[in-house]
PDB file of N, CA and C in Angstrom:
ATOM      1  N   UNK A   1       0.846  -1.172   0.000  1.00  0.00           N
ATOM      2  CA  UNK A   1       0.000   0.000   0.000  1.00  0.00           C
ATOM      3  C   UNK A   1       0.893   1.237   0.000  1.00  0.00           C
ATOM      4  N   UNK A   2       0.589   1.996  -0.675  1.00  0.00           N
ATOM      5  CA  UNK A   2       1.133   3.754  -1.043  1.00  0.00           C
ATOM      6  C   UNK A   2       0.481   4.659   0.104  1.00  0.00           C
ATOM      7  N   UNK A   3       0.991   5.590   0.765  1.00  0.00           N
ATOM      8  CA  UNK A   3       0.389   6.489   1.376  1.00  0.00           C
ATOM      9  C   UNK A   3       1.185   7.671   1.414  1.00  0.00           C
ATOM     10  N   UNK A   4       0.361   8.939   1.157  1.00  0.00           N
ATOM     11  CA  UNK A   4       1.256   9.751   1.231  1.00  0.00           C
ATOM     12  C   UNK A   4       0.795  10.996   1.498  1.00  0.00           C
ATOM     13  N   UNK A   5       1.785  11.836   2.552  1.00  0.00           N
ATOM     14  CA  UNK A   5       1.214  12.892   2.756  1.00  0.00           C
ATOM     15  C   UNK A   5       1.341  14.236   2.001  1.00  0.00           C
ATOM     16  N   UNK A   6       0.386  14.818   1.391  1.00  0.00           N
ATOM     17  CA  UNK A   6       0.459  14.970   0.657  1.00  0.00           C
ATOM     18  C   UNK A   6       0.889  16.909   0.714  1.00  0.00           C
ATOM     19  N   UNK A   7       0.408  17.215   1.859  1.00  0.00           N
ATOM     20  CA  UNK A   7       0.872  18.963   1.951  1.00  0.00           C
ATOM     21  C   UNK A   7       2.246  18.759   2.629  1.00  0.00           C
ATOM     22  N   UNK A   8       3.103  17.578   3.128  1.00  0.00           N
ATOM     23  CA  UNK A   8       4.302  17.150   3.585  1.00  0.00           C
ATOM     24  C   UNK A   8       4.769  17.451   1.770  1.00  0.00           C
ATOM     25  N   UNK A   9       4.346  17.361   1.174  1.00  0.00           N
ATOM     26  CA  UNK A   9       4.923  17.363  -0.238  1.00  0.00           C
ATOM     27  C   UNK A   9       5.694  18.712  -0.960  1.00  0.00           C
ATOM     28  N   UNK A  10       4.728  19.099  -0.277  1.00  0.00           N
ATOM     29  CA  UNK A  10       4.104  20.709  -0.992  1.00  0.00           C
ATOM     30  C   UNK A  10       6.028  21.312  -0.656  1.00  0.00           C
ATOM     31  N   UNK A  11       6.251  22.035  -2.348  1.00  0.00           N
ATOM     32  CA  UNK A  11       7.119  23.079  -2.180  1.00  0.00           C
ATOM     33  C   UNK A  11       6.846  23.746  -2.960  1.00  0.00           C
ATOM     34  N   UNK A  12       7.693  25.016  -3.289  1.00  0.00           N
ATOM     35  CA  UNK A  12       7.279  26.381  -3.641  1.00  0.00           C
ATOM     36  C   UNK A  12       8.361  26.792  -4.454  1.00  0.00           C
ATOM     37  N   UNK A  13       8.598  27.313  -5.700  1.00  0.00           N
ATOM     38  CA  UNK A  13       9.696  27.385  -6.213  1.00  0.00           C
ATOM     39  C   UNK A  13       9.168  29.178  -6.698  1.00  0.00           C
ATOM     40  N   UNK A  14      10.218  30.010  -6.668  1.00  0.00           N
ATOM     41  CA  UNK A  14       9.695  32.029  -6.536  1.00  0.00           C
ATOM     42  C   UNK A  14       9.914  31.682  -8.208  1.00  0.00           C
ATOM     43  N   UNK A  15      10.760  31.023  -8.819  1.00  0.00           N
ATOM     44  CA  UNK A  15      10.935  31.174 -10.228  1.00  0.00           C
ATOM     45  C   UNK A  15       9.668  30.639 -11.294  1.00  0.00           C
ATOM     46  N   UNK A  16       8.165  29.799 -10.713  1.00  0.00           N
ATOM     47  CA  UNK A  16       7.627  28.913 -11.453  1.00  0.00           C
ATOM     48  C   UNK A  16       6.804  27.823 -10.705  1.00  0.00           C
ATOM     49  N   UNK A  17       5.752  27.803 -11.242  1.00  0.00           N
ATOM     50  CA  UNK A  17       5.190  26.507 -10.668  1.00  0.00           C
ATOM     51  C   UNK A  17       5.903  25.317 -10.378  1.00  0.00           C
ATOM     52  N   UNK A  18       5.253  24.903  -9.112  1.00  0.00           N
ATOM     53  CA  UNK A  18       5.710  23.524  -9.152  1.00  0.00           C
ATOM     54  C   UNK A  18       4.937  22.586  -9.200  1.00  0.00           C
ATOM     55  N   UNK A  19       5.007  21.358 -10.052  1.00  0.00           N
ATOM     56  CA  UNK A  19       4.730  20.171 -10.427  1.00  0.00           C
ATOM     57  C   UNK A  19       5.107  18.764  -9.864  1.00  0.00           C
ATOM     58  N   UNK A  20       4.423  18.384  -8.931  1.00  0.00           N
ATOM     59  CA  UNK A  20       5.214  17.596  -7.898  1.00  0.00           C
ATOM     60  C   UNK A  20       4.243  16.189  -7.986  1.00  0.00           C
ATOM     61  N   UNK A  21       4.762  15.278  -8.787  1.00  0.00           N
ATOM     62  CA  UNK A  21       3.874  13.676  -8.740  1.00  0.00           C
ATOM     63  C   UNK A  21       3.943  13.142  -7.387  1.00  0.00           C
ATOM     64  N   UNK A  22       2.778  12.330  -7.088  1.00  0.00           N
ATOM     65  CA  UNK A  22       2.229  11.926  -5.874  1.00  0.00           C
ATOM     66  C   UNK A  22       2.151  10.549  -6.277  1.00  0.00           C
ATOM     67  N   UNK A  23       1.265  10.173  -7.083  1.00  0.00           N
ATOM     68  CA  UNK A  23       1.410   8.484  -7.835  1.00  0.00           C
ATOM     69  C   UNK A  23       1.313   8.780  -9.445  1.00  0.00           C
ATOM     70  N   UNK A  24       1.870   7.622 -10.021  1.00  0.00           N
ATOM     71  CA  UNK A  24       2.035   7.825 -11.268  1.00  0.00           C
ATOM     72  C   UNK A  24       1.750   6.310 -11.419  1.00  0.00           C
ATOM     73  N   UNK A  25       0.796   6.297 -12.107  1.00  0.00           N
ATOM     74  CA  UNK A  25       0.691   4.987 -12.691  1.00  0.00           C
ATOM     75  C   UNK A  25       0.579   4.247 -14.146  1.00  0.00           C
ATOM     76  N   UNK A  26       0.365   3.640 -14.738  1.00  0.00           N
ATOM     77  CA  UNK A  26       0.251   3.158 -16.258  1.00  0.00           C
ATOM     78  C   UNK A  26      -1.075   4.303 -16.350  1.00  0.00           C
ATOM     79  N   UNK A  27      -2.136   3.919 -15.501  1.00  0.00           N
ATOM     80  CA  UNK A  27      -3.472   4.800 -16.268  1.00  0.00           C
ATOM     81  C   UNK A  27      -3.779   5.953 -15.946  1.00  0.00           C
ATOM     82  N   UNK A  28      -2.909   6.598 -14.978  1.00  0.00           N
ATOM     83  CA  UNK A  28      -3.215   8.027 -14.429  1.00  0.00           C
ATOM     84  C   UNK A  28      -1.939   8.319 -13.481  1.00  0.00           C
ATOM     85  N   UNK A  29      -2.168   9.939 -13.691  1.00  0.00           N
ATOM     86  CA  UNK A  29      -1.692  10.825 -13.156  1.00  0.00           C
ATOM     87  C   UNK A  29      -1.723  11.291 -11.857  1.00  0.00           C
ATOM     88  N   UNK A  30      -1.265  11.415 -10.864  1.00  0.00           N
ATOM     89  CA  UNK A  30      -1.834  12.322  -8.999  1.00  0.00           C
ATOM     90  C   UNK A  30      -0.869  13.122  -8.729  1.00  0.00           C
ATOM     91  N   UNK A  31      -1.085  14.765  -9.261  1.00  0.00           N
ATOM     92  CA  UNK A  31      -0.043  15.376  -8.874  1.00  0.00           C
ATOM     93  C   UNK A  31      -0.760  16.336  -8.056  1.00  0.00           C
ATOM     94  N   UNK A  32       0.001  17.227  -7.275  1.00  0.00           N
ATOM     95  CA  UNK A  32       0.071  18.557  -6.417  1.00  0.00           C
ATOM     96  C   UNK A  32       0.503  19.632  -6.999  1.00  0.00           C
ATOM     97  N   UNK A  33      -0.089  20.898  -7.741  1.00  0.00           N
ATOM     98  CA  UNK A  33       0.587  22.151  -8.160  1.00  0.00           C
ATOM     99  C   UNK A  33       0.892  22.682  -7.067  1.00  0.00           C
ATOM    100  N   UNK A  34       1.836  23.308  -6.841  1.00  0.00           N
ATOM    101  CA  UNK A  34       2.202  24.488  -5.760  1.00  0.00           C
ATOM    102  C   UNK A  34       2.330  25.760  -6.316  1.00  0.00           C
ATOM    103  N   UNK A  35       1.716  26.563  -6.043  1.00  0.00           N
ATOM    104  CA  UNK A  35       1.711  28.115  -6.808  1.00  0.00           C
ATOM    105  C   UNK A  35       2.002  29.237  -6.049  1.00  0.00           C
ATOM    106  N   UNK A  36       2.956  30.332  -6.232  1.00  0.00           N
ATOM    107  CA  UNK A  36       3.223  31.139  -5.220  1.00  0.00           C
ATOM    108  C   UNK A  36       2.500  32.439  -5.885  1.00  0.00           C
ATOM    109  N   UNK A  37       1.908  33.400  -5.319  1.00  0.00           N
ATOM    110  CA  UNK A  37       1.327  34.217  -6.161  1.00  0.00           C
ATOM    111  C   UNK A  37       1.838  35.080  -7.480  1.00  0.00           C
ATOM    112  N   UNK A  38       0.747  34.985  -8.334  1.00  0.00           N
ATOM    113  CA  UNK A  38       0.933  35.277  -9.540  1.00  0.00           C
ATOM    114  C   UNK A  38       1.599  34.709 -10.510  1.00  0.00           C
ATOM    115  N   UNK A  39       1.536  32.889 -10.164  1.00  0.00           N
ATOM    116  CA  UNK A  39       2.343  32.045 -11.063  1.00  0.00           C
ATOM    117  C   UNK A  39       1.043  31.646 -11.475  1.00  0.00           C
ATOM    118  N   UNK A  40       1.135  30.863 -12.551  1.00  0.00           N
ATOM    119  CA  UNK A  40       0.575  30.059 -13.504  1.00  0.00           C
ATOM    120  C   UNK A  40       0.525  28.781 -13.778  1.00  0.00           C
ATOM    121  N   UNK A  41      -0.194  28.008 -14.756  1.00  0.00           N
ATOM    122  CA  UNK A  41       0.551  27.230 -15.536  1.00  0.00           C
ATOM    123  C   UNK A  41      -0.103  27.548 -16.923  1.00  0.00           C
ATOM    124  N   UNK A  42       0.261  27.575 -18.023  1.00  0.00           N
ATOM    125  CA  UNK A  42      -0.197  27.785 -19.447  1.00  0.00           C
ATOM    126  C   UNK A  42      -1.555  27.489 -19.817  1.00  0.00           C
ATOM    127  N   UNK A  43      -2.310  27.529 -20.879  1.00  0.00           N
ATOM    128  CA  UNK A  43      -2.876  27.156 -21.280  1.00  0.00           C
ATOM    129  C   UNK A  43      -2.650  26.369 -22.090  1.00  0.00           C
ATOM    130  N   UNK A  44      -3.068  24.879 -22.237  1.00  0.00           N
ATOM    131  CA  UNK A  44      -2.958  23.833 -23.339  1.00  0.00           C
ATOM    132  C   UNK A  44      -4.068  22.670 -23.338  1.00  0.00           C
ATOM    133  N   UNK A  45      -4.183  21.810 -23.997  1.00  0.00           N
ATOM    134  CA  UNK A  45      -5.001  20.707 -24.131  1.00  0.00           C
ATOM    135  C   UNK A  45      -4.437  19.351 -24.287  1.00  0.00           C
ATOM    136  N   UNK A  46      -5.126  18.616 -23.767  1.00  0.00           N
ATOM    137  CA  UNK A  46      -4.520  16.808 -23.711  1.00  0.00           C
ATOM    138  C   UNK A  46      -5.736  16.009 -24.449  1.00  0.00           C
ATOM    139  N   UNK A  47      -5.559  15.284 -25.637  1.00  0.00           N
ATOM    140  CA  UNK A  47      -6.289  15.475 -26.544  1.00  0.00           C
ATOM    141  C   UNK A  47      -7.013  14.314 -26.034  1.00  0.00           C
ATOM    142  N   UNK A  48      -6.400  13.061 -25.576  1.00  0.00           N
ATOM    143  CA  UNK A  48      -7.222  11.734 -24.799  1.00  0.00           C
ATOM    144  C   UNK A  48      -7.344  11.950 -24.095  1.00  0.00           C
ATOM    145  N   UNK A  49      -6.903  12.660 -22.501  1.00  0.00           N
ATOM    146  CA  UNK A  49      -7.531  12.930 -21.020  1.00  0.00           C
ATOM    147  C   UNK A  49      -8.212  14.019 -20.667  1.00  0.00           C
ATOM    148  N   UNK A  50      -8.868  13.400 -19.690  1.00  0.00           N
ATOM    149  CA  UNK A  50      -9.516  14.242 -18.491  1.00  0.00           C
ATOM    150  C   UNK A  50      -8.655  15.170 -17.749  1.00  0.00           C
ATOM    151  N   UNK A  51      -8.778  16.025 -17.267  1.00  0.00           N
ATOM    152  CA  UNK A  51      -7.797  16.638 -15.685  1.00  0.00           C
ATOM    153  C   UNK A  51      -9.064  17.558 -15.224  1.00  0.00           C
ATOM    154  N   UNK A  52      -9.013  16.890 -13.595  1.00  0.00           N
ATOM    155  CA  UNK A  52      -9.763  17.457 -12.419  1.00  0.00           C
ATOM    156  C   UNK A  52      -8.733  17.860 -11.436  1.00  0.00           C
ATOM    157  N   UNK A  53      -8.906  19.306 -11.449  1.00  0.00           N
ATOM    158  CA  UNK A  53      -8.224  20.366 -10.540  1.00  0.00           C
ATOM    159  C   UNK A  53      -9.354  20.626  -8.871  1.00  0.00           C
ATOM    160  N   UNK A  54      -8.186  20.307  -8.186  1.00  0.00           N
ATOM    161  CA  UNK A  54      -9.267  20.223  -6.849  1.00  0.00           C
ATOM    162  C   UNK A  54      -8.447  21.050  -6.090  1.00  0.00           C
ATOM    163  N   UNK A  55      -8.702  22.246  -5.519  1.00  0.00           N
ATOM    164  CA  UNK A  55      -8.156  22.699  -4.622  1.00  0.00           C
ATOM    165  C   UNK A  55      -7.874  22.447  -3.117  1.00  0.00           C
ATOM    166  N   UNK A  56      -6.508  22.704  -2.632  1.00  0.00           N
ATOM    167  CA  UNK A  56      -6.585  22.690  -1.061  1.00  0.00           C
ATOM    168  C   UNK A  56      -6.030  23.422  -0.484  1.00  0.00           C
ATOM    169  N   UNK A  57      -5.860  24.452  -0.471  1.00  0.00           N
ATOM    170  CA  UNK A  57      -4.948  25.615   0.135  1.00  0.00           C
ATOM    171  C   UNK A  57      -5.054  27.048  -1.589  1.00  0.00           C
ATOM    172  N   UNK A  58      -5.611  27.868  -0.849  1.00  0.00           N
ATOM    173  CA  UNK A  58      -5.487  29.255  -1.481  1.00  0.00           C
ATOM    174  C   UNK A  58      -6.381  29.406  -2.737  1.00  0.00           C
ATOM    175  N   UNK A  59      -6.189  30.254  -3.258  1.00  0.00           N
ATOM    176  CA  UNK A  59      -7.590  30.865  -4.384  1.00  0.00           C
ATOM    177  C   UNK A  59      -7.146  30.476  -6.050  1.00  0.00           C
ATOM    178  N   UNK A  60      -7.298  29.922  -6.813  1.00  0.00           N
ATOM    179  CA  UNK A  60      -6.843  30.159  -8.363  1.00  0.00           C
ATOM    180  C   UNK A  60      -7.815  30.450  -9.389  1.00  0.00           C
ATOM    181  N   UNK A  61      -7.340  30.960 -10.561  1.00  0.00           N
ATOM    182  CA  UNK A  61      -8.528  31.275 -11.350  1.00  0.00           C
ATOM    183  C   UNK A  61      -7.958  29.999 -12.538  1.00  0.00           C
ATOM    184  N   UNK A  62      -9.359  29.369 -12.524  1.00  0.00           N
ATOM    185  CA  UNK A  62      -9.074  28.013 -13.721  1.00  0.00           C
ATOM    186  C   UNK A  62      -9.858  28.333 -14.893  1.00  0.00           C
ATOM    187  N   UNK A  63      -8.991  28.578 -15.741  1.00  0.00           N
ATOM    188  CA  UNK A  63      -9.780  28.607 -17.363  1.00  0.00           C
ATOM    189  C   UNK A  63      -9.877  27.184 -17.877  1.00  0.00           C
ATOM    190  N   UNK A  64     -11.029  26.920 -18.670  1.00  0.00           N
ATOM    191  CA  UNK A  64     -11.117  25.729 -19.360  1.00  0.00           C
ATOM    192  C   UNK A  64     -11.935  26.054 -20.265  1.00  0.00           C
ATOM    193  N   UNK A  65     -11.971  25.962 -21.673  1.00  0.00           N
ATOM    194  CA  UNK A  65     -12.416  26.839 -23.287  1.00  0.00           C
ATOM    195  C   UNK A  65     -12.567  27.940 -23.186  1.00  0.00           C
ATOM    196  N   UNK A  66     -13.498  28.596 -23.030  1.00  0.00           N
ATOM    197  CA  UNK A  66     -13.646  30.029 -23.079  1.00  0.00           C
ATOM    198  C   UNK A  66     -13.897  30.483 -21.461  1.00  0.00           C
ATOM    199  N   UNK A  67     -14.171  29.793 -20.666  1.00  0.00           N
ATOM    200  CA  UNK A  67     -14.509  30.349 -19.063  1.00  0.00           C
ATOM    201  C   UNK A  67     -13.614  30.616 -18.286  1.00  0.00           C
ATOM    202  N   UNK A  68     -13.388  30.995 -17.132  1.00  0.00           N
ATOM    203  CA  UNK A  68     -13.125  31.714 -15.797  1.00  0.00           C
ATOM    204  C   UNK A  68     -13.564  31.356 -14.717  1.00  0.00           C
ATOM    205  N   UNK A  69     -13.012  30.131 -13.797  1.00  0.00           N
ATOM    206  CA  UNK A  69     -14.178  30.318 -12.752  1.00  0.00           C
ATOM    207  C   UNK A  69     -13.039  30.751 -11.514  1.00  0.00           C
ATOM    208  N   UNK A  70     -13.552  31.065 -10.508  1.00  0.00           N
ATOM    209  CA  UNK A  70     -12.322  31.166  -9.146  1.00  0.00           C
ATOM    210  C   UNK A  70     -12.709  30.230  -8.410  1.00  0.00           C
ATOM    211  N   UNK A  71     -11.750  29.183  -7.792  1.00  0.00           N
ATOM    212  CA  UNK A  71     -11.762  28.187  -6.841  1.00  0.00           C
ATOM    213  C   UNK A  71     -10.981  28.406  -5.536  1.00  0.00           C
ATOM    214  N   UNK A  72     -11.780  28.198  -4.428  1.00  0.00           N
ATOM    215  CA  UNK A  72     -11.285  28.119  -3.472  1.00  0.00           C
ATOM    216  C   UNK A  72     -11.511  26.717  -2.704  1.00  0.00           C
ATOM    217  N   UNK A  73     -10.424  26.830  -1.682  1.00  0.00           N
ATOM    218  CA  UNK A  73     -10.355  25.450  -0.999  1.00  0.00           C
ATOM    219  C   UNK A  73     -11.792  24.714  -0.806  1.00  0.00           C
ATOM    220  N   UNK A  74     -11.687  23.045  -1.370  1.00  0.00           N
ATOM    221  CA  UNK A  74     -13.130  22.508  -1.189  1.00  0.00           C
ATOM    222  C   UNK A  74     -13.108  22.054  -2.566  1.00  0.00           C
ATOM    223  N   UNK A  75     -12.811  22.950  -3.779  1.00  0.00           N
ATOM    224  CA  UNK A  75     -13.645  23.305  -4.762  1.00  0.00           C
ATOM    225  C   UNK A  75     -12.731  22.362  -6.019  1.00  0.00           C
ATOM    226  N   UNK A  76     -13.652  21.745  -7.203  1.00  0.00           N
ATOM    227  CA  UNK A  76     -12.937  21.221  -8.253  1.00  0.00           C
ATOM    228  C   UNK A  76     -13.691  21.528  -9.142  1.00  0.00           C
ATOM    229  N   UNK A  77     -12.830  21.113 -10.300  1.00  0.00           N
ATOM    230  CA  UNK A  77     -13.368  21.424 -11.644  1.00  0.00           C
ATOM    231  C   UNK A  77     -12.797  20.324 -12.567  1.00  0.00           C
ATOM    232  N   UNK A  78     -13.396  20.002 -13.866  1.00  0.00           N
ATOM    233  CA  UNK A  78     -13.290  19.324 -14.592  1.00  0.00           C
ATOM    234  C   UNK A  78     -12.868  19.726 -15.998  1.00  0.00           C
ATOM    235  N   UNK A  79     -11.425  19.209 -16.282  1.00  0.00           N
ATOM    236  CA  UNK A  79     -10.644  19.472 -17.963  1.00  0.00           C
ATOM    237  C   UNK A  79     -11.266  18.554 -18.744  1.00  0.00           C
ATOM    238  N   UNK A  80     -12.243  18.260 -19.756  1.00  0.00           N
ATOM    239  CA  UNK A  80     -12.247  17.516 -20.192  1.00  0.00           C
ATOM    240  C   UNK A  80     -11.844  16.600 -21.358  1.00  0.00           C
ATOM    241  N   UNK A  81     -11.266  16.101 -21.888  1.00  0.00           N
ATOM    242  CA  UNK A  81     -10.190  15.959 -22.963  1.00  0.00           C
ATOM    243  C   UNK A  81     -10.594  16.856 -24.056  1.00  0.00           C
ATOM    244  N   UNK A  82      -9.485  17.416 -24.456  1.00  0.00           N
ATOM    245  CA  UNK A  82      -9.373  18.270 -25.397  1.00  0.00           C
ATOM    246  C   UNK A  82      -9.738  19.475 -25.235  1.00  0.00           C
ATOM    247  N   UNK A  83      -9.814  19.891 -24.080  1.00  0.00           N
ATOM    248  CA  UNK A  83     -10.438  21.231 -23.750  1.00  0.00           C
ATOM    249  C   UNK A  83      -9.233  22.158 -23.091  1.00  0.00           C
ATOM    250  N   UNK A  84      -9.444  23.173 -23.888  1.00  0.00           N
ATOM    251  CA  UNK A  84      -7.810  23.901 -23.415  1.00  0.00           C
ATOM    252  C   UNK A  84      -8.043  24.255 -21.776  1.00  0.00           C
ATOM    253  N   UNK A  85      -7.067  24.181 -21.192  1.00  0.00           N
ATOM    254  CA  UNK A  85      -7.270  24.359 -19.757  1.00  0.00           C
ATOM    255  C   UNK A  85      -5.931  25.071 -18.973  1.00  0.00           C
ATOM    256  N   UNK A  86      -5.984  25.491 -18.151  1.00  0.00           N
ATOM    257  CA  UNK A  86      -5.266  26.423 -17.092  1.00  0.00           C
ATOM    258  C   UNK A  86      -5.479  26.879 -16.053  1.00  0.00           C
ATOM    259  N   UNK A  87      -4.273  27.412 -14.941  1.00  0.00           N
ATOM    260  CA  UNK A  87      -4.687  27.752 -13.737  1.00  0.00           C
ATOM    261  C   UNK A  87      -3.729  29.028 -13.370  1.00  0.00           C
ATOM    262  N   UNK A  88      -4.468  30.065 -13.014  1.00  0.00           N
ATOM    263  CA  UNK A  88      -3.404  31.276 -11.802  1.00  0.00           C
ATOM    264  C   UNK A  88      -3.829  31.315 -10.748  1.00  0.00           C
ATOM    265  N   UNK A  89      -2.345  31.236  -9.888  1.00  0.00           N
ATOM    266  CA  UNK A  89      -3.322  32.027  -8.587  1.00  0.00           C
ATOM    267  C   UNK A  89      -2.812  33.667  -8.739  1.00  0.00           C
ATOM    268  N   UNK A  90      -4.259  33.820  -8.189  1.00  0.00           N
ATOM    269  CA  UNK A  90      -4.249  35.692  -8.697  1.00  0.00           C
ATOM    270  C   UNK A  90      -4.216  36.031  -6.968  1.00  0.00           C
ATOM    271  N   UNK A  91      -4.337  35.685  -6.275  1.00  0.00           N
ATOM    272  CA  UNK A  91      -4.151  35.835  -4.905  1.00  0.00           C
ATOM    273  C   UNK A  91      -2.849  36.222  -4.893  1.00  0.00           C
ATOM    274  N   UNK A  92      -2.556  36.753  -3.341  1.00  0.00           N
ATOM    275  CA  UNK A  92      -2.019  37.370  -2.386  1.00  0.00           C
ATOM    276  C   UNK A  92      -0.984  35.952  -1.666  1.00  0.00           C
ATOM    277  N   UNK A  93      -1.856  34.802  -1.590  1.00  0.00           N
ATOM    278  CA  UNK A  93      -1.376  33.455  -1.067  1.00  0.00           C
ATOM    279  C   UNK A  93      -1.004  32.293  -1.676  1.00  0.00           C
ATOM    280  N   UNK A  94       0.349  31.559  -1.279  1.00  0.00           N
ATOM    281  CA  UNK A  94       0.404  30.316  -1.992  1.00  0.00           C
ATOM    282  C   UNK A  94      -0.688  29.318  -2.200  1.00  0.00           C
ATOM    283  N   UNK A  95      -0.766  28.819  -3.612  1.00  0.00           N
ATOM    284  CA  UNK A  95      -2.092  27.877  -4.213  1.00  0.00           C
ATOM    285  C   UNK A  95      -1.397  26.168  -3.752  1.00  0.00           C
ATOM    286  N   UNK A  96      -2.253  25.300  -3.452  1.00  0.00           N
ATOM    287  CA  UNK A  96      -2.135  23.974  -3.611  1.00  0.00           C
ATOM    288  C   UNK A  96      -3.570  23.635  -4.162  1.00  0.00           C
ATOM    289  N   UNK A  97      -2.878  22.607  -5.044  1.00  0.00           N
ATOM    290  CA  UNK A  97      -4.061  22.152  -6.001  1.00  0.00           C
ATOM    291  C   UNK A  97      -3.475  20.244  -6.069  1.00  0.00           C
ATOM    292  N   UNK A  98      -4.655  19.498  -5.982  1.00  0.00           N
ATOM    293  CA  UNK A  98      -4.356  18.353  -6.561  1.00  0.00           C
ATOM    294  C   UNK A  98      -5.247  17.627  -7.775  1.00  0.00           C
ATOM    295  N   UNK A  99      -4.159  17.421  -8.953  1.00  0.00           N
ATOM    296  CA  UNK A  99      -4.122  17.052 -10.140  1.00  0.00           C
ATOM    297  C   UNK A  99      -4.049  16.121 -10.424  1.00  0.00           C
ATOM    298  N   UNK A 100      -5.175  15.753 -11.055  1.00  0.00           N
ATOM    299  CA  UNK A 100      -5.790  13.862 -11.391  1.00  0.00           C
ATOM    300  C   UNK A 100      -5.563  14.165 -13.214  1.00  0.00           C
ATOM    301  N   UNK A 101      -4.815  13.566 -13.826  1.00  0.00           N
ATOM    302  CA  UNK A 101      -5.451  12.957 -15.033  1.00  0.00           C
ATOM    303  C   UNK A 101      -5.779  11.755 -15.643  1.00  0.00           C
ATOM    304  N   UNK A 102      -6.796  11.267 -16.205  1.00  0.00           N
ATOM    305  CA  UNK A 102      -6.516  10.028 -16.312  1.00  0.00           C
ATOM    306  C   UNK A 102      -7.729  10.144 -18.097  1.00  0.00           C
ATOM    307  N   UNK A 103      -6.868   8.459 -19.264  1.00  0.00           N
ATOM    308  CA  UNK A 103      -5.646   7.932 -19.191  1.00  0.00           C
ATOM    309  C   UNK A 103      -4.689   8.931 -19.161  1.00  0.00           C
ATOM    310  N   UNK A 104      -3.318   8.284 -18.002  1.00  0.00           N
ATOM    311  CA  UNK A 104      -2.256   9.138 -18.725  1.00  0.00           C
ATOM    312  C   UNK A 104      -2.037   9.304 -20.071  1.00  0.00           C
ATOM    313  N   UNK A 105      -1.747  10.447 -20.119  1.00  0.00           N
ATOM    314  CA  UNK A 105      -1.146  10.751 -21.808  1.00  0.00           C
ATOM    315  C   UNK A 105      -0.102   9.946 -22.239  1.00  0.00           C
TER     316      UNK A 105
END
């Protein structure tokens, strides 16, 4: 059995998001973004997967096709393949987010 803690994970890099895998398996993805304010990650699309952005610590604004929504801790949302997608935190506070995709790409 895997267990892991997962804000024990959490780091913060001032230059850039961080991208930090949690499990990686043949059919999916479990990562943690760490975001320090006013980082990002791009906008792009994964043409076979899903990605559900779930927040746990701090505010981000998640685009996915043409929308905007703001998430705060609690809160997820759904990439659905092929749908361009992204995240800022526009906050004041470091973001943690955990990142499911599945199939892996």
């Amino acid at each position: 059995m895997e267990i892991k803690d997962v804000k024990r994970l959490a780091r913060f890099d001032p230059e850039k998001m961080v991208k930090i895998p949690v499990f990686d398996s043949t059919h999916m993805l479990y990562d943690l973004y760490a975001l320090l304010p006013g980082q990002s990650q791009k906008v792009h699309a994964h043409p076979g997967s899903d990605k559900v952005y779930f927040v746990l610590e701090g505010e981000v604004v998640v685009r996915i096709g043409e929308e905007e929504a703001l998430l705060a801790p609690g809160m997820a949302t759904l990439a659905r393949a092929g749908e361009a997608h992204g995240v800022q935190n526009v906050s004041a506070s470091p973001a943690l987010l955990l990142v499911v995709m599945a199939p892996r790409p």
